[in-house]
PDB file of N, CA and C in Angstrom:
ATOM      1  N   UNK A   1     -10.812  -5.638   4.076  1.00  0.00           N
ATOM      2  CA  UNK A   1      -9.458  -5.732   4.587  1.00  0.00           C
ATOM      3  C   UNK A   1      -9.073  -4.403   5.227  1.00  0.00           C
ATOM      4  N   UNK A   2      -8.218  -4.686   5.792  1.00  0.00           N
ATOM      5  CA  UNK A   2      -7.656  -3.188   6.771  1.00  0.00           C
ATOM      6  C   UNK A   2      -6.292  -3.096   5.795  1.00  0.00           C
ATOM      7  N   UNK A   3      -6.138  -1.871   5.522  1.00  0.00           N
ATOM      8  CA  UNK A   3      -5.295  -1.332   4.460  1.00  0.00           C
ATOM      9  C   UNK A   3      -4.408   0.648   5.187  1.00  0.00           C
ATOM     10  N   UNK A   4      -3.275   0.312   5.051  1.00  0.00           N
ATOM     11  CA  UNK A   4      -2.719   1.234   5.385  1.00  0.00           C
ATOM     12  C   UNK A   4      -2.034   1.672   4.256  1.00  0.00           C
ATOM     13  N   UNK A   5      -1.822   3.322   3.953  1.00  0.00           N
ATOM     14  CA  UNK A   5      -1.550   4.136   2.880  1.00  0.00           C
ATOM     15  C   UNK A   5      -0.162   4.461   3.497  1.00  0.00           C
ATOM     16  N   UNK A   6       1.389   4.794   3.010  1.00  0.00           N
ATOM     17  CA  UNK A   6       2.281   4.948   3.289  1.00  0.00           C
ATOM     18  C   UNK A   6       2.090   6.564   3.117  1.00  0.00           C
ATOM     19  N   UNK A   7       3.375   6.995   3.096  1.00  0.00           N
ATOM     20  CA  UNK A   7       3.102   8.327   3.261  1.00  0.00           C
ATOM     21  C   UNK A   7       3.116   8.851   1.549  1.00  0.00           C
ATOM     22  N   UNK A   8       3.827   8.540   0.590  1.00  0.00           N
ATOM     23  CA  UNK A   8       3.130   8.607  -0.788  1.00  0.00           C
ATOM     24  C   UNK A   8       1.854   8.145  -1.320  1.00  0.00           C
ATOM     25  N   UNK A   9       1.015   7.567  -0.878  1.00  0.00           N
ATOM     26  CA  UNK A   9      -0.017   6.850  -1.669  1.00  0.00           C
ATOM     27  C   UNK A   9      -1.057   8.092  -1.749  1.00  0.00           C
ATOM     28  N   UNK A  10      -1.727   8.626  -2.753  1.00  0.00           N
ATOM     29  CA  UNK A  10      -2.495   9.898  -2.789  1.00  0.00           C
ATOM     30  C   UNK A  10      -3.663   8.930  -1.998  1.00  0.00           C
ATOM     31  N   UNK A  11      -4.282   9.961  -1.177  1.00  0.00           N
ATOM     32  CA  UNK A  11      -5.414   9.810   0.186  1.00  0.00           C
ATOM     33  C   UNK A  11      -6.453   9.371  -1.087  1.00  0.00           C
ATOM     34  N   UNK A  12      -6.972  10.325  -2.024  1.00  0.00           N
ATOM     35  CA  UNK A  12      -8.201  10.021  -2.671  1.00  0.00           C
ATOM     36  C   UNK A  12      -8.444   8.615  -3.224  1.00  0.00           C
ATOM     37  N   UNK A  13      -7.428   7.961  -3.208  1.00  0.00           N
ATOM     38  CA  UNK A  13      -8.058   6.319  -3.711  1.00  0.00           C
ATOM     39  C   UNK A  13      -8.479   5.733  -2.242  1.00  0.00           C
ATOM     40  N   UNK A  14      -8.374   6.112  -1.415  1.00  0.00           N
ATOM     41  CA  UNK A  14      -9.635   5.161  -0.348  1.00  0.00           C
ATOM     42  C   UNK A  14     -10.818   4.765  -0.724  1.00  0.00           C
ATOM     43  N   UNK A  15     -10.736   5.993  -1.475  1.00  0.00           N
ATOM     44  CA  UNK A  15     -12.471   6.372  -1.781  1.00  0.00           C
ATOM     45  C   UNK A  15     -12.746   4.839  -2.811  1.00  0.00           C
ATOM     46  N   UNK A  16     -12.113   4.358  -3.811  1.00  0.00           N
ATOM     47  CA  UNK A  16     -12.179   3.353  -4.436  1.00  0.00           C
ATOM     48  C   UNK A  16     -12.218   2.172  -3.826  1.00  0.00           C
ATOM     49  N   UNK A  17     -11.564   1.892  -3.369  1.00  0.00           N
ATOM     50  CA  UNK A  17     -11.387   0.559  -2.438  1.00  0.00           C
ATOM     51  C   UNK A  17     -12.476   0.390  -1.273  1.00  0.00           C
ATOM     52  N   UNK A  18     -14.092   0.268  -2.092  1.00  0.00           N
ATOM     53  CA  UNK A  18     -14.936  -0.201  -1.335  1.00  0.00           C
ATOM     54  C   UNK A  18     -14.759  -1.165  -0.772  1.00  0.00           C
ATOM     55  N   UNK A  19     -15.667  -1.390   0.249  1.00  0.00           N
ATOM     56  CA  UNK A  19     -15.581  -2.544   1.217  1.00  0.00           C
ATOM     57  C   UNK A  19     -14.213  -2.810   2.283  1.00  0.00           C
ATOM     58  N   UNK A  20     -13.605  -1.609   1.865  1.00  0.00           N
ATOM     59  CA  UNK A  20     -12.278  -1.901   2.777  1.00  0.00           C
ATOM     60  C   UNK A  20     -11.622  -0.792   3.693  1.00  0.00           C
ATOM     61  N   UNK A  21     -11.217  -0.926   4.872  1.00  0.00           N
ATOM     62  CA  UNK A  21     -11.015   0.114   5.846  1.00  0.00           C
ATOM     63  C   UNK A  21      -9.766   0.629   5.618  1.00  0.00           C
ATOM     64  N   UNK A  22      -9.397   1.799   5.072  1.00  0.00           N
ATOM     65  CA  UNK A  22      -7.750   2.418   4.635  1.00  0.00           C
ATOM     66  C   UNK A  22      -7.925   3.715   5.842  1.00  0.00           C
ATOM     67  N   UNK A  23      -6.256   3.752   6.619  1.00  0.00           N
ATOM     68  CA  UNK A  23      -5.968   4.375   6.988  1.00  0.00           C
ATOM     69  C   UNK A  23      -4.573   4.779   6.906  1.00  0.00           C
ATOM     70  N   UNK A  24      -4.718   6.337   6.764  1.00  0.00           N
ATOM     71  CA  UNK A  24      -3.256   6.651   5.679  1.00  0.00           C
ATOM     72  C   UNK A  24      -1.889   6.932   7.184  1.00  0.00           C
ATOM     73  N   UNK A  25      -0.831   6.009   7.122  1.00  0.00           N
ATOM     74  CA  UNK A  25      -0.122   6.261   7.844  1.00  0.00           C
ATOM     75  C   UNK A  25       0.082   7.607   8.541  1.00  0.00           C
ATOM     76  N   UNK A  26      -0.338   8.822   8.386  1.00  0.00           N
ATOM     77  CA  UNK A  26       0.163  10.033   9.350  1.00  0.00           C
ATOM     78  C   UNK A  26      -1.189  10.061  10.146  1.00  0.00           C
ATOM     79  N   UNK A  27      -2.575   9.285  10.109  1.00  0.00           N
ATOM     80  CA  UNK A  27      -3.458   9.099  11.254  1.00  0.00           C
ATOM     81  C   UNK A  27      -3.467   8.070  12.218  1.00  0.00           C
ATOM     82  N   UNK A  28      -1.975   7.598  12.252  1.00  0.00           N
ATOM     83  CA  UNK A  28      -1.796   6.494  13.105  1.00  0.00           C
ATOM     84  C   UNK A  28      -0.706   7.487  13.645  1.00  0.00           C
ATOM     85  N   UNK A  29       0.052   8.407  13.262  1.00  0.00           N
ATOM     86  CA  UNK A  29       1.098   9.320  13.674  1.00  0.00           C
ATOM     87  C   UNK A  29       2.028   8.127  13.230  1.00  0.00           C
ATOM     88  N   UNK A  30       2.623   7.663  11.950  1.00  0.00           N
ATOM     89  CA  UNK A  30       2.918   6.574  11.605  1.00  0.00           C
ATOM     90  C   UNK A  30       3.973   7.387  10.649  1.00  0.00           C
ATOM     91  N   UNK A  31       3.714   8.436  10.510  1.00  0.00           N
ATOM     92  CA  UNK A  31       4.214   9.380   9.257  1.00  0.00           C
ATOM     93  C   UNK A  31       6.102   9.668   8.874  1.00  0.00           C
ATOM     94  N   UNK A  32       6.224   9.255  10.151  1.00  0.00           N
ATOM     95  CA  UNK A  32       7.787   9.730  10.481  1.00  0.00           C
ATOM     96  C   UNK A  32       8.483   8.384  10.768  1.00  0.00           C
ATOM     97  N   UNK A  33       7.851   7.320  10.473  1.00  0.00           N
ATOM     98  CA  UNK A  33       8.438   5.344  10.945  1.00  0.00           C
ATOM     99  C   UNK A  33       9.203   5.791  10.061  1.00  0.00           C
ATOM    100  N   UNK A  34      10.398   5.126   9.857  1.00  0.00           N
ATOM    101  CA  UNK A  34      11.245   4.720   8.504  1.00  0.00           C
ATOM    102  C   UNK A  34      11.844   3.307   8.447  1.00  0.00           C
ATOM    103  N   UNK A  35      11.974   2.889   7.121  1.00  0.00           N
ATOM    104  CA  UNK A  35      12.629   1.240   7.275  1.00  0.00           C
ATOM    105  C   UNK A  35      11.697   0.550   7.301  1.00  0.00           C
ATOM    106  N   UNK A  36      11.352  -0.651   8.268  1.00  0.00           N
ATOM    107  CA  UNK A  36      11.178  -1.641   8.847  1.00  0.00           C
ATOM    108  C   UNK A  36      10.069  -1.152   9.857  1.00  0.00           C
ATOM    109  N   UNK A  37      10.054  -0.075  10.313  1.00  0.00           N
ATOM    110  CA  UNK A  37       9.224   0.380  11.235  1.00  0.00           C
ATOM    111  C   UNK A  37       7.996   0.729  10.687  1.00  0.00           C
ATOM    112  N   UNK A  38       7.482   1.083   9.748  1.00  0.00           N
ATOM    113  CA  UNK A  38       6.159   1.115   9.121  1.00  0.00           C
ATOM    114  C   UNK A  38       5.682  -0.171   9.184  1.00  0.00           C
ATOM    115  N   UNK A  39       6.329  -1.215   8.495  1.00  0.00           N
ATOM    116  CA  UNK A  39       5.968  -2.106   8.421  1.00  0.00           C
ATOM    117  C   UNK A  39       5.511  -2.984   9.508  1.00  0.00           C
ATOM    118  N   UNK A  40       6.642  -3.114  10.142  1.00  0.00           N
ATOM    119  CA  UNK A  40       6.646  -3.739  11.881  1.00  0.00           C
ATOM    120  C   UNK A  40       4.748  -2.837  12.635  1.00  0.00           C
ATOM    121  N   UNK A  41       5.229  -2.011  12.371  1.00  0.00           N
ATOM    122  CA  UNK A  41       4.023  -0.990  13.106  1.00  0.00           C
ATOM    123  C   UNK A  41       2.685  -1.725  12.486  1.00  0.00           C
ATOM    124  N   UNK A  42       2.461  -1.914  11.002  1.00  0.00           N
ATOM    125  CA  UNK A  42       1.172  -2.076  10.053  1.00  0.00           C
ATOM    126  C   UNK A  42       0.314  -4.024  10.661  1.00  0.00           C
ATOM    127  N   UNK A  43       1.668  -4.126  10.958  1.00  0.00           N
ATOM    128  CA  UNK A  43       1.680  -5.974  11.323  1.00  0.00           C
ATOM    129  C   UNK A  43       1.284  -6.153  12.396  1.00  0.00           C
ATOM    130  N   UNK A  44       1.375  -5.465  13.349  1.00  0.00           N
ATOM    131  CA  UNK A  44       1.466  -5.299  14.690  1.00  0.00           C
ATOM    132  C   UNK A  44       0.056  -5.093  14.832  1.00  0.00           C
ATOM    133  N   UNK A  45      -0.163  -4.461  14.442  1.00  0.00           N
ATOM    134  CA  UNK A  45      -1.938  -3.706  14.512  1.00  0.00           C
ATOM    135  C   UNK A  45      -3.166  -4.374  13.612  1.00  0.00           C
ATOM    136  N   UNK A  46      -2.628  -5.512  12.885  1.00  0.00           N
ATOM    137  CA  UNK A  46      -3.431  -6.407  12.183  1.00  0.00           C
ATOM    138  C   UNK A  46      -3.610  -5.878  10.857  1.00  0.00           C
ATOM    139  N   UNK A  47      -3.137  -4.663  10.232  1.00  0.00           N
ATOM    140  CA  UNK A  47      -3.249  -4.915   8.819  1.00  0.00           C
ATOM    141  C   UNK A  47      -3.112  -5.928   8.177  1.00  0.00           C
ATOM    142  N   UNK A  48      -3.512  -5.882   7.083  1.00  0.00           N
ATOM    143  CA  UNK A  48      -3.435  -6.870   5.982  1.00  0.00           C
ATOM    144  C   UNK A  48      -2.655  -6.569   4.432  1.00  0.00           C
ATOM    145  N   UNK A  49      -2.930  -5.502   3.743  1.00  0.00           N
ATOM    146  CA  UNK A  49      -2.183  -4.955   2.970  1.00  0.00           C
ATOM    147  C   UNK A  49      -2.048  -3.492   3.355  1.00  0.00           C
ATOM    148  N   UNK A  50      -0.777  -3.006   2.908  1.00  0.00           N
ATOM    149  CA  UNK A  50       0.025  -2.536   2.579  1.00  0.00           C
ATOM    150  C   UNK A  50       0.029  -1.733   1.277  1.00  0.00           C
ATOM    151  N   UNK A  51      -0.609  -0.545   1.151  1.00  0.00           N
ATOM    152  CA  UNK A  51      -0.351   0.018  -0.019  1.00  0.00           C
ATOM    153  C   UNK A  51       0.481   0.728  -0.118  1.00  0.00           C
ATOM    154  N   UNK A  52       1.457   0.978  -0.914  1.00  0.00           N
ATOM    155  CA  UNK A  52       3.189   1.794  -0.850  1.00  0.00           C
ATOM    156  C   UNK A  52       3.067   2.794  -2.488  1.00  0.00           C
ATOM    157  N   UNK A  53       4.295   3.332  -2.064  1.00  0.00           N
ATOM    158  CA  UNK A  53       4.697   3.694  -3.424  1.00  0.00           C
ATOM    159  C   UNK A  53       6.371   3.491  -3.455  1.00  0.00           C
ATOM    160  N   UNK A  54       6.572   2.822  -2.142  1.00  0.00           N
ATOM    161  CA  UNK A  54       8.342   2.613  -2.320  1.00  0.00           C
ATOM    162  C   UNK A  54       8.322   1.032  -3.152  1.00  0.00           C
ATOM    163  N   UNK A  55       9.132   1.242  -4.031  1.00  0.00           N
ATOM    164  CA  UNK A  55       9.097   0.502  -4.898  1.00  0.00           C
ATOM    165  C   UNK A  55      10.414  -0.059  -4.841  1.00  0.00           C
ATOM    166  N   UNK A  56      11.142   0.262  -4.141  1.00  0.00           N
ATOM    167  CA  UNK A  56      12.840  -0.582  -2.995  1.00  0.00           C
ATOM    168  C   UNK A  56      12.370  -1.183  -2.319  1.00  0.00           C
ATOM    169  N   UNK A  57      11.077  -1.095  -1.562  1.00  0.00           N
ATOM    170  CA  UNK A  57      11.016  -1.889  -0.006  1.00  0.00           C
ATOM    171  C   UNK A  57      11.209  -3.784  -0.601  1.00  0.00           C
ATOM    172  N   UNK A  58      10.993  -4.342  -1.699  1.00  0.00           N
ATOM    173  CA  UNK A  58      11.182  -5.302  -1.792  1.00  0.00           C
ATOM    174  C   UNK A  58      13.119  -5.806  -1.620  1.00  0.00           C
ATOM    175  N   UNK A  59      13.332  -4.808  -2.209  1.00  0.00           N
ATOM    176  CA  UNK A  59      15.361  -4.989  -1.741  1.00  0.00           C
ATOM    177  C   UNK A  59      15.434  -4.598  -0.295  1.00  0.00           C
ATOM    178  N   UNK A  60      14.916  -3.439   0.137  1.00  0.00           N
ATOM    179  CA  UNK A  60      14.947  -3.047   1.787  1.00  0.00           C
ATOM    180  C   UNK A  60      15.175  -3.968   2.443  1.00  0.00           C
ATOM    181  N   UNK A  61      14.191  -4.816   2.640  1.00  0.00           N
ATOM    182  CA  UNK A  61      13.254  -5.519   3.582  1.00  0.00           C
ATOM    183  C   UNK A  61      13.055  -6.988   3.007  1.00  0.00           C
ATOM    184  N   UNK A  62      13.325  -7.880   4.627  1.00  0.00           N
ATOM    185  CA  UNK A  62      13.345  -9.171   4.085  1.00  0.00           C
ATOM    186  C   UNK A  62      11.449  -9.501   3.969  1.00  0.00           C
ATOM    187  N   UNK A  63      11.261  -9.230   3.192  1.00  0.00           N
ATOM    188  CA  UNK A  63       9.549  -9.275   3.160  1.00  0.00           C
ATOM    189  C   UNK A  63       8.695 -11.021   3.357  1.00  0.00           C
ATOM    190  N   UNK A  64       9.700 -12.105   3.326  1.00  0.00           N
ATOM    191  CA  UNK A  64       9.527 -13.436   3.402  1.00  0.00           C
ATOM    192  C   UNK A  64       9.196 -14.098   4.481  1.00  0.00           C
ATOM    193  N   UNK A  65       8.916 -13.228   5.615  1.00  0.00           N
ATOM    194  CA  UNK A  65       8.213 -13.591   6.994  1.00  0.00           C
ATOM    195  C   UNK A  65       6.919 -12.740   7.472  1.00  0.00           C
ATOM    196  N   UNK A  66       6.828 -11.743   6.490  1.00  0.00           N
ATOM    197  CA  UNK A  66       5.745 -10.916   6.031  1.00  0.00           C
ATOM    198  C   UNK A  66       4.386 -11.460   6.031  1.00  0.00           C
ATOM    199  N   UNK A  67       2.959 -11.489   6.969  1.00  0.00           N
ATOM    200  CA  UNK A  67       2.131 -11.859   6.574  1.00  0.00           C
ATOM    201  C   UNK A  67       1.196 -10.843   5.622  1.00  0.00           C
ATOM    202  N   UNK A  68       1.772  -9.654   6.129  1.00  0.00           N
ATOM    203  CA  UNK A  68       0.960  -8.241   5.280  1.00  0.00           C
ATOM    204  C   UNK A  68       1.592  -8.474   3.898  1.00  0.00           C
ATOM    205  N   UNK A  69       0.215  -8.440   2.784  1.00  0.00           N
ATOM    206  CA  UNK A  69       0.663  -8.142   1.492  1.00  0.00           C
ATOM    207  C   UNK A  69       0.647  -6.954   1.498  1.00  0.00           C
ATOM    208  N   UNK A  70       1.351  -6.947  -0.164  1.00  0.00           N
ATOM    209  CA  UNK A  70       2.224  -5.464  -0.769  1.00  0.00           C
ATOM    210  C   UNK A  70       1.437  -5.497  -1.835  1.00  0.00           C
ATOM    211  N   UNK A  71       0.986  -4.367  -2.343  1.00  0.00           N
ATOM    212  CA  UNK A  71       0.499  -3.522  -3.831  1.00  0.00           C
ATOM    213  C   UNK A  71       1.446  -2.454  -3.710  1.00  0.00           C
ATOM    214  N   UNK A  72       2.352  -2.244  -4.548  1.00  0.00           N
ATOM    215  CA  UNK A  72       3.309  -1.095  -4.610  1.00  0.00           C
ATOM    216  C   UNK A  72       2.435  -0.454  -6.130  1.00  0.00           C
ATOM    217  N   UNK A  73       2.508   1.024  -5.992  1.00  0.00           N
ATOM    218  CA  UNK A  73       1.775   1.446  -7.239  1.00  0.00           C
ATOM    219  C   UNK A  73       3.504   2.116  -7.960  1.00  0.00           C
ATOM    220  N   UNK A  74       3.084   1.738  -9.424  1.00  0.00           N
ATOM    221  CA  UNK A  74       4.515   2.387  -9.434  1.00  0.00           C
ATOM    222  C   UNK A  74       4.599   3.954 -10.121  1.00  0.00           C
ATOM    223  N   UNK A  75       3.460   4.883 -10.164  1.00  0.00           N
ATOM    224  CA  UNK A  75       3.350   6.026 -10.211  1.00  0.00           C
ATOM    225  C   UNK A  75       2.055   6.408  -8.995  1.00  0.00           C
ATOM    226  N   UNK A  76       2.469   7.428  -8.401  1.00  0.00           N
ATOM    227  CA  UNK A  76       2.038   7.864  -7.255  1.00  0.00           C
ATOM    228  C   UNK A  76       0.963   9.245  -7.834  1.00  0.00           C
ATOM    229  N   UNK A  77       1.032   9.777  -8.720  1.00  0.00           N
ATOM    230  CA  UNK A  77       0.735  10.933  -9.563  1.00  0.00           C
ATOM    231  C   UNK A  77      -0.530  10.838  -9.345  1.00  0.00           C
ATOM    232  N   UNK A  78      -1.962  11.415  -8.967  1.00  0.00           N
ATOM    233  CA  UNK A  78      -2.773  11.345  -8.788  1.00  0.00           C
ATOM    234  C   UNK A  78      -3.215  11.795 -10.165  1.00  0.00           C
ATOM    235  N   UNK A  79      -3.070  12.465 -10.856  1.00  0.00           N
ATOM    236  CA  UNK A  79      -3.977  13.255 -11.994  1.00  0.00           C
ATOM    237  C   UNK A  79      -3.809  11.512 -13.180  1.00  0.00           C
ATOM    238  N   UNK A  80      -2.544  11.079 -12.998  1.00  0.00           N
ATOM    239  CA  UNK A  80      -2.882   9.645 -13.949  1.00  0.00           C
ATOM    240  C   UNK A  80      -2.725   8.476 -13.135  1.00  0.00           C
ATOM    241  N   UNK A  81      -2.894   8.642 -11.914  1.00  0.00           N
ATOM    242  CA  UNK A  81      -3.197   7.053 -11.191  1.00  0.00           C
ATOM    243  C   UNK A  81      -4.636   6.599 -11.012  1.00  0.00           C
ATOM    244  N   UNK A  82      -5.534   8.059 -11.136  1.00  0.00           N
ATOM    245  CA  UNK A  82      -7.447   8.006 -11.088  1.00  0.00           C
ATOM    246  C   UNK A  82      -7.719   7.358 -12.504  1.00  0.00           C
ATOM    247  N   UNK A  83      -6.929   7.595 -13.467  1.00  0.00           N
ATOM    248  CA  UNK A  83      -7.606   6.170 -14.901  1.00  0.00           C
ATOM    249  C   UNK A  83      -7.287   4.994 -14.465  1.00  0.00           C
ATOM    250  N   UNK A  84      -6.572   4.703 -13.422  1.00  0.00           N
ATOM    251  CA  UNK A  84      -6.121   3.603 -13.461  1.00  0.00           C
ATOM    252  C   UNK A  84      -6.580   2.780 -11.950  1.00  0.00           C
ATOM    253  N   UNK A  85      -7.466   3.230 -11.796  1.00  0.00           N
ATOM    254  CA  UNK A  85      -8.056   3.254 -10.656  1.00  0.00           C
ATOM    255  C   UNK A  85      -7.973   1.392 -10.313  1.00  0.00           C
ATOM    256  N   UNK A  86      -8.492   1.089 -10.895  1.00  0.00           N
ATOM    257  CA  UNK A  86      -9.085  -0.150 -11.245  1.00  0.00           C
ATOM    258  C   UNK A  86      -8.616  -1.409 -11.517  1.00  0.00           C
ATOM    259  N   UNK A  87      -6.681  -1.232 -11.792  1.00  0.00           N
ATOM    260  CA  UNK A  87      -5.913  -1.954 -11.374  1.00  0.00           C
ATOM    261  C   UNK A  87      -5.575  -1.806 -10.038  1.00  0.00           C
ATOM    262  N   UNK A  88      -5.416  -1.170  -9.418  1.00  0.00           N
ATOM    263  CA  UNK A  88      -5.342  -1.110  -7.790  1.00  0.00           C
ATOM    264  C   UNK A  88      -6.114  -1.736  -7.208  1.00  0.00           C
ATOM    265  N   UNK A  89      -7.735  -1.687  -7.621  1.00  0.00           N
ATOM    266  CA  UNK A  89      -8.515  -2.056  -6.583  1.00  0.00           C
ATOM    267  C   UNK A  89      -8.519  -3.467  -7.229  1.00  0.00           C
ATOM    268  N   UNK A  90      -7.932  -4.353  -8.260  1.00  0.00           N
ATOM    269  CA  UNK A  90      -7.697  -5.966  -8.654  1.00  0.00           C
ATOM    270  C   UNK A  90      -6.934  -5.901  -8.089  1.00  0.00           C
ATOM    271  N   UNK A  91      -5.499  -5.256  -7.858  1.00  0.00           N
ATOM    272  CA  UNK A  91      -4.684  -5.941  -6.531  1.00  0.00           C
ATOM    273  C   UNK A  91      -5.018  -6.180  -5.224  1.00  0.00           C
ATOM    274  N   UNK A  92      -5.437  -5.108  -5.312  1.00  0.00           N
ATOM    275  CA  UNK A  92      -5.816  -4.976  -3.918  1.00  0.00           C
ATOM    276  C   UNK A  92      -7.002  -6.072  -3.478  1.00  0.00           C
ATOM    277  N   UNK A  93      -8.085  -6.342  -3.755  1.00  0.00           N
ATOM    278  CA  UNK A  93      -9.190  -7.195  -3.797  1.00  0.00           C
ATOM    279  C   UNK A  93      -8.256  -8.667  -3.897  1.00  0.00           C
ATOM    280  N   UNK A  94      -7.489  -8.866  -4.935  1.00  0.00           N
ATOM    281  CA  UNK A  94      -6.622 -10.396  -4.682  1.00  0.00           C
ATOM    282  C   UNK A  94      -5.651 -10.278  -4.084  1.00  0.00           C
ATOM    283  N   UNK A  95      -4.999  -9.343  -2.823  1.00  0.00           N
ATOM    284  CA  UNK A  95      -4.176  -9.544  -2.276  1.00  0.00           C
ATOM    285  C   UNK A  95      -4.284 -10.791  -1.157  1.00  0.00           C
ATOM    286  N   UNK A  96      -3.128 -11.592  -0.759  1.00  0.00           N
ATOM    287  CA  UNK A  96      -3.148 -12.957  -0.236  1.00  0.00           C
ATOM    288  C   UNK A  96      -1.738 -12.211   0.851  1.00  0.00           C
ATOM    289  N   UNK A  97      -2.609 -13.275   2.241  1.00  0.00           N
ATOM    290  CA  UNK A  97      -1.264 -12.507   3.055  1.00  0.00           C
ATOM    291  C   UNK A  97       0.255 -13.342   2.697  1.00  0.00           C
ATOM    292  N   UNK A  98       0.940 -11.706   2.312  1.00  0.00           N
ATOM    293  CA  UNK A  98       2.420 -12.252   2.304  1.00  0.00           C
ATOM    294  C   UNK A  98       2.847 -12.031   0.738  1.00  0.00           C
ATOM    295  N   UNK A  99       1.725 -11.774   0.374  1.00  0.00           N
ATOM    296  CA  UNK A  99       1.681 -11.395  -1.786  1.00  0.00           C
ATOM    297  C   UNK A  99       2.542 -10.257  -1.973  1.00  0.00           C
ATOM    298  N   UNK A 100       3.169  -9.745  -2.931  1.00  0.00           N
ATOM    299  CA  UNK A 100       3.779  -9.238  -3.306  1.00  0.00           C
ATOM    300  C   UNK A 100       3.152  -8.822  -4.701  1.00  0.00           C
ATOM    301  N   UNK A 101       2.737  -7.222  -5.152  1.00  0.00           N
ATOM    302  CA  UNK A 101       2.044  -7.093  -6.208  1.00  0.00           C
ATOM    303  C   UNK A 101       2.307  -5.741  -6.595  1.00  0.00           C
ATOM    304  N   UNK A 102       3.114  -5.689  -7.937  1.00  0.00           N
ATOM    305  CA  UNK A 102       3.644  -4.029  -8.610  1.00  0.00           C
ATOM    306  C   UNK A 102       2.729  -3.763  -9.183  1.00  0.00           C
ATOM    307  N   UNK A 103       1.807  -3.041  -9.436  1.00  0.00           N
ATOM    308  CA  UNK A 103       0.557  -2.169 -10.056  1.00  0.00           C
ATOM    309  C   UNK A 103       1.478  -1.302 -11.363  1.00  0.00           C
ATOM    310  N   UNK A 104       1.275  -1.909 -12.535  1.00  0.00           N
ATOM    311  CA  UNK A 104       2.138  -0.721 -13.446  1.00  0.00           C
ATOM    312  C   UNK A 104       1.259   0.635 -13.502  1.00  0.00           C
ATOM    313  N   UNK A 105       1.425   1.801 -13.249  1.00  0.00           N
ATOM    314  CA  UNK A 105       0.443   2.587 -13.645  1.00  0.00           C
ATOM    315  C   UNK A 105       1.480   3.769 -14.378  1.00  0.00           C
ATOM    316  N   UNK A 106       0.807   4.196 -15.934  1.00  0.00           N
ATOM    317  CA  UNK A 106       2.333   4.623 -16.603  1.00  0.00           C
ATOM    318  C   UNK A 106       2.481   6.063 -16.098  1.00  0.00           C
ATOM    319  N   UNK A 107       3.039   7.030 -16.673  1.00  0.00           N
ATOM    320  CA  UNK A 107       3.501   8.251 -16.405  1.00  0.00           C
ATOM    321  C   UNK A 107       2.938   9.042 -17.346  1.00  0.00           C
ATOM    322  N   UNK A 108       1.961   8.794 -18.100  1.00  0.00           N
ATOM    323  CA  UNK A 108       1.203   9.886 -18.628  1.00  0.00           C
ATOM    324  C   UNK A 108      -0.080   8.806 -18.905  1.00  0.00           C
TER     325      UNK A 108
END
């Protein structure tokens, strides 16, 4: 799947998500979209999911015409999101276009 990183998602989990092409929004110069415009932008260009760490964009955004799924991680913290590697890459691997999927990952 083609997978775009918002501007929170730590870069080093690409590395996990074998088999799948991630490119982190500021190498699209994507870095400065806000709103609707990341998104609009990710759709536009054929992504498929959506990896975030805004964890509003479901209130934001009418996400129900959305074919790009969502994995929102809900700690961004790299030093404890790498144990948890492995729920990400089950969302991510069953994401369905238009899915909607909160990754709990805790805070310590």
């Amino acid at each position: 799947m083609l997978i775009p990183f918002d501007n929170g998602t730590p870069a080093p989990l690409r590395h996990a998500l074998i088999g799948h092409t991630v490119v982190e929004a500021i190498e699209r110069g994507w870095d400065r979209l806000v709103n609707g415009e990341l998104l609009a932008a990710a759709e536009a260009a054929g992504f498929e999911v959506l990896v975030t760490t805004d964890k509003n964009m479901r209130y934001q955004q009418d996400l129900t015409a959305c074919k790009i799924a969502f994995v929102v991680l809900s700690n961004s913290q790299w030093p404890v999101l790498r144990r948890y590697i492995d729920r990400v890459v089950v969302a991510v691997d069953a994401a369905t276009p238009g899915s909607y999927t909160e990754v709990n990952i805790p805070f310590r």
